[in-house]
Protein backbone atom coordinates (compact mmCIF):
# COMPACT_ATOMS: atom_id res chain seq x y z
CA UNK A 1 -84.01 73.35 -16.25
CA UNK A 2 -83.87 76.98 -16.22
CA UNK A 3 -80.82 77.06 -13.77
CA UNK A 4 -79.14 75.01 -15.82
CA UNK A 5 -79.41 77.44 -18.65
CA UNK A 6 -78.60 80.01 -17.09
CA UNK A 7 -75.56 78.33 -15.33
CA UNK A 8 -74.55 77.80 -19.17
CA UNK A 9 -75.12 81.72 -20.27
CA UNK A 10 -75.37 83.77 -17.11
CA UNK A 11 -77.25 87.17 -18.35
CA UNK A 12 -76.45 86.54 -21.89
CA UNK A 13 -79.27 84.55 -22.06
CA UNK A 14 -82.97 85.80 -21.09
CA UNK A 15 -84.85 82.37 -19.69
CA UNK A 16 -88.83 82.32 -19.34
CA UNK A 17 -90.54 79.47 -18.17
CA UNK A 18 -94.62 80.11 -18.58
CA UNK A 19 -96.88 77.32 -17.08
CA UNK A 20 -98.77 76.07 -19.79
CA UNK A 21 -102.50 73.97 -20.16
CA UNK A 22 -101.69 69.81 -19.86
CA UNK A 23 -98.29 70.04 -18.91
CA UNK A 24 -96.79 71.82 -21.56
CA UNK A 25 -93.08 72.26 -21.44
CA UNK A 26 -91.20 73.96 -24.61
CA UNK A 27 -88.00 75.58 -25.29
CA UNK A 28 -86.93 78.25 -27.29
CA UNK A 29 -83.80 79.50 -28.08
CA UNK A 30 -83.68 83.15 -30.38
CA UNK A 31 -86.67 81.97 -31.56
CA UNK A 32 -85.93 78.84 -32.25
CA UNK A 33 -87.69 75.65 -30.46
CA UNK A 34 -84.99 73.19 -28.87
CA UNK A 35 -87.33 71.23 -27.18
CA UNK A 36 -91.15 70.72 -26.83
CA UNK A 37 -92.53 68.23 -24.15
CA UNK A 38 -95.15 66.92 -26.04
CA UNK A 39 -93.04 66.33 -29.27
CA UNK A 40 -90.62 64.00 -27.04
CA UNK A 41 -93.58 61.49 -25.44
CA UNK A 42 -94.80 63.69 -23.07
CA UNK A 43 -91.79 62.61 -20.82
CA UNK A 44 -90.32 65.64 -18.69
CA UNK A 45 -86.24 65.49 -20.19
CA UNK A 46 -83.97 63.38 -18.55
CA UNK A 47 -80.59 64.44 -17.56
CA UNK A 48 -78.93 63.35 -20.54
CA UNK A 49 -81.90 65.30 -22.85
CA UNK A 50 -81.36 68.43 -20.33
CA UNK A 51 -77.40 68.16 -21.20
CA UNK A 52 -77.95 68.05 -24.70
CA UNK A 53 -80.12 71.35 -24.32
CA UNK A 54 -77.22 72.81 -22.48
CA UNK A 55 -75.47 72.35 -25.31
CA UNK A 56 -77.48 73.52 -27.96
CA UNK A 57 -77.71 77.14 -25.07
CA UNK A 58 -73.60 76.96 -25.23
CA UNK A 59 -73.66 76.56 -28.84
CA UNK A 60 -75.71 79.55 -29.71
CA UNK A 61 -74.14 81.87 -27.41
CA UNK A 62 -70.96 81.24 -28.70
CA UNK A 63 -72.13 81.84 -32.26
CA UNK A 64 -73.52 84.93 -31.06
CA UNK A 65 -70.40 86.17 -29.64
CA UNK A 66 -68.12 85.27 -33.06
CA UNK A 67 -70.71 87.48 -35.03
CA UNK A 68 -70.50 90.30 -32.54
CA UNK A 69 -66.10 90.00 -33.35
């Protein structure tokens, strides 16, 4: 998952994936969570779940690049 967010935002966005206790898996975006593991059935995302995070990635960067203009 972390390639794919970085094949989204390159080095515009900073991507840390720390192992958690039980298989924790969560996502955070300036702060923000965008996805948490255990939240969503304990099921590791799907493609179409990993897309959608993609998404929510494009959608901030590109928000963060209209306030910097």
């Amino acid at each position: 998952m972390a390639t794919e967010f970085y094949a989204v935002g390159g080095g515009d966005v900073a991507t840390t994936i720390t192992p958690g206790v039980a298989g924790i898996l969560q996502v955070f975006v300036d702060g923000d969570k965008i996805y948490d593991k255990k939240e969503e059935g304990n099921q590791t995302p799907h493609l179409n779940r990993v897309k959608e995070l993609k998404a929510i990635v494009k959608d901030r960067l590109g928000a963060a690049v209209a306030a910097d203009d």
